[in-house]
Protein backbone atom coordinates (compact mmCIF):
# COMPACT_ATOMS: atom_id res chain seq x y z
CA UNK A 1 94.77 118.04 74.76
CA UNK A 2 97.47 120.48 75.05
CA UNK A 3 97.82 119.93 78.51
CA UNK A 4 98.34 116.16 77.82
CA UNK A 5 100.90 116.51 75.57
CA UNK A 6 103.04 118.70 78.40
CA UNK A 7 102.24 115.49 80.87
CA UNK A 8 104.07 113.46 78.42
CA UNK A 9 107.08 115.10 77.12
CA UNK A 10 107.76 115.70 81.09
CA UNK A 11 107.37 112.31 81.61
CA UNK A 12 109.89 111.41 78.82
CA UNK A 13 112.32 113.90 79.90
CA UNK A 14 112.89 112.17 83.21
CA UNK A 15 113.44 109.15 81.60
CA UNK A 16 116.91 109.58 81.49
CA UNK A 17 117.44 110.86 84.86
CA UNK A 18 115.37 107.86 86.31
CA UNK A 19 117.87 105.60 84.73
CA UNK A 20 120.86 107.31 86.17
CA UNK A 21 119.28 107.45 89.75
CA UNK A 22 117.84 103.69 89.92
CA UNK A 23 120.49 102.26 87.62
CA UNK A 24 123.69 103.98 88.59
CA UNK A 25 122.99 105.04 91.98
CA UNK A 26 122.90 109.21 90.80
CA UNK A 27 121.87 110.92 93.71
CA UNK A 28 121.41 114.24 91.42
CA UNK A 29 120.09 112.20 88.82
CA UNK A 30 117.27 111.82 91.87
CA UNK A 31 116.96 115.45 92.88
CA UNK A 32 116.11 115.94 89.21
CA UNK A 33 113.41 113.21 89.40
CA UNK A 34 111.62 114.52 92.34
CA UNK A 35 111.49 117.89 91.15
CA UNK A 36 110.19 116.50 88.06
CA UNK A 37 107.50 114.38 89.98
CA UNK A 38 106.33 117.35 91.82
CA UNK A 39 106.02 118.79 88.77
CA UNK A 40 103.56 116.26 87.18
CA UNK A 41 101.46 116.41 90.58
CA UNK A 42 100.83 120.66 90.11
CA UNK A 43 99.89 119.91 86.60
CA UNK A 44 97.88 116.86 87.08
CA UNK A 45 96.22 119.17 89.78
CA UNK A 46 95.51 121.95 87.26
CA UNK A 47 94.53 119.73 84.81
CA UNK A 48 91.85 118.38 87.54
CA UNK A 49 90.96 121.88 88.09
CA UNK A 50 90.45 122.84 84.72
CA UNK A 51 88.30 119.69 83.99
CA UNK A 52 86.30 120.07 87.22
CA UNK A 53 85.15 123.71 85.77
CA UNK A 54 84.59 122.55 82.39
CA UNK A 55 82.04 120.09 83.82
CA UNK A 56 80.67 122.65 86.13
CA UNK A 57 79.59 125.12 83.54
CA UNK A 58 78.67 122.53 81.33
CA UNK A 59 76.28 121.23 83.84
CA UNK A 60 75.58 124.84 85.03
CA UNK A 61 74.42 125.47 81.14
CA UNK A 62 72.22 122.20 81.27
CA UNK A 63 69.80 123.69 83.74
């Protein structure tokens, strides 16, 4: 769950900066928000990684 918990405080700390690019027109306020996007997909990755193994072995211990 640990790895949830990172998905959402990254997620709330681009709050701000998505306000100040869609609101106010903050072109760096945007730079910020797709770094922080590509962020979220290499963890979402790793998290579907990590879960893919743990079903693997799990299944892999089944048999």
């Amino acid at each position: 769950m640990n790895n949830f918990s990172k998905i959402k405080d990254l997620v709330l700390s681009l709050e701000g900066d998505f306000e100040k690019f869609y609101d106010k027109g903050n072109s760096a306020a945007g730079t910020r928000v797709r770094k922080g996007m590509q962020d979220l997909k290499n963890m979402a990755q790793d998290i579907r990684k990590e879960v893919q193994d743990m079903k693997n072995s799990q299944d892999a211990d089944k048999k």
